[in-house]
Protein backbone atom coordinates (compact mmCIF):
# COMPACT_ATOMS: atom_id res chain seq x y z
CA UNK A 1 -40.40 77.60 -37.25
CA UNK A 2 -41.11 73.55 -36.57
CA UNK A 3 -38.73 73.49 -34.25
CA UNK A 4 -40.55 76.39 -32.40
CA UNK A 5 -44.33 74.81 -32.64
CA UNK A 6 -42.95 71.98 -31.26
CA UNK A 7 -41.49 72.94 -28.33
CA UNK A 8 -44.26 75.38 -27.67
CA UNK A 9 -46.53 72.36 -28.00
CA UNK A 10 -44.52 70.80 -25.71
CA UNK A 11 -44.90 73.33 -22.81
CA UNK A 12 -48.85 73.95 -23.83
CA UNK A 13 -48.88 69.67 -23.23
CA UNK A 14 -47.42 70.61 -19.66
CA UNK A 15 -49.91 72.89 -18.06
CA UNK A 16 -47.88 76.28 -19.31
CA UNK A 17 -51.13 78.05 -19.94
CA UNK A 18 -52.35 76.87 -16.58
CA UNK A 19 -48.80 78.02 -14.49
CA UNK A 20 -49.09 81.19 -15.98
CA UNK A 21 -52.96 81.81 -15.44
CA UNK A 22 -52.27 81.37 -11.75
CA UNK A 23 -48.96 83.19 -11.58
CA UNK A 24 -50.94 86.00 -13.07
CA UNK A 25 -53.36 85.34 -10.20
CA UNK A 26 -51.16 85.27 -7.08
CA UNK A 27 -49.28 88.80 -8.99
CA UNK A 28 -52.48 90.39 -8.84
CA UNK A 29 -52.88 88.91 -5.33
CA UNK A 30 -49.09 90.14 -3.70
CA UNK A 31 -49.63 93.38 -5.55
CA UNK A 32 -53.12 94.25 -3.67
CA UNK A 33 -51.75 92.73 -0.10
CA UNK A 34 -51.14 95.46 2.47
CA UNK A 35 -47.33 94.48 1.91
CA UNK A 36 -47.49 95.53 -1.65
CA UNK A 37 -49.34 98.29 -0.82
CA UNK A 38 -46.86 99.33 1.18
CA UNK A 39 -43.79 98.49 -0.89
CA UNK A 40 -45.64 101.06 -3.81
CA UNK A 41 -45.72 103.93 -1.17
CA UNK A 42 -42.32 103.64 -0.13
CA UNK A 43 -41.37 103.20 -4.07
CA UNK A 44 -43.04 106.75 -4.57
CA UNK A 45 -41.62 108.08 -1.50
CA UNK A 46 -37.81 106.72 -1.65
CA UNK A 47 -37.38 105.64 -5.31
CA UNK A 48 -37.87 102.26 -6.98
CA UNK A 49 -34.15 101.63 -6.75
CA UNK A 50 -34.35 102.16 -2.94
CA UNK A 51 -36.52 100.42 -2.21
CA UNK A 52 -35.50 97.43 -4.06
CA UNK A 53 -32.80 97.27 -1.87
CA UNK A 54 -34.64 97.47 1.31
CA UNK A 55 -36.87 94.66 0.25
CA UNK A 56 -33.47 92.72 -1.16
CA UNK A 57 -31.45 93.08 2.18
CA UNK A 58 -33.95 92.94 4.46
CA UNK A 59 -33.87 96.57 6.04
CA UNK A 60 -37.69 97.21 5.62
CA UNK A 61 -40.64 95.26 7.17
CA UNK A 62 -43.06 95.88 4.54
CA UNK A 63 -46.01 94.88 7.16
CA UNK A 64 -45.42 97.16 9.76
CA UNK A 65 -44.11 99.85 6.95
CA UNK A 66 -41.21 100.70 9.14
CA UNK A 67 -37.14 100.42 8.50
CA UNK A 68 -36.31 97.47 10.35
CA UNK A 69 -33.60 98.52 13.83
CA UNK A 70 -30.55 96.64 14.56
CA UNK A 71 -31.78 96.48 18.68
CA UNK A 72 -33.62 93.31 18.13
């Protein structure tokens, strides 16, 4: 238990509660974006899983909310 207080007060020394105030931030932000917005349709429409991989490999342009085509 000492071991743990002091390594928490450690990272509370470094700005943790600060890193994860605005990583909560930006979440909310990339969540609300029209590419989010987008990714959560296509999540209802396809499946999570799905598209996962779309946004993993690239085969989705989450702006234009289109599968990305191989003639470009």
């Amino acid at each position: 238990m000492m071991q743990k207080l002091m390594v928490n007060q450690a990272l509370y020394n470094m700005g943790l509660m600060g890193t994860q105030m605005i990583a909560t931030v930006f979440d909310g932000i990339t969540r609300h974006s029209p590419e989010g917005l987008n990714f959560k349709r296509r999540s209802e429409q396809m499946g999570w899983k799905h598209a996962v991989d779309e946004r993993d490999q690239g085969t989705f342009d989450w702006t234009t909310n289109q599968p990305i085509t191989q003639n470009r």
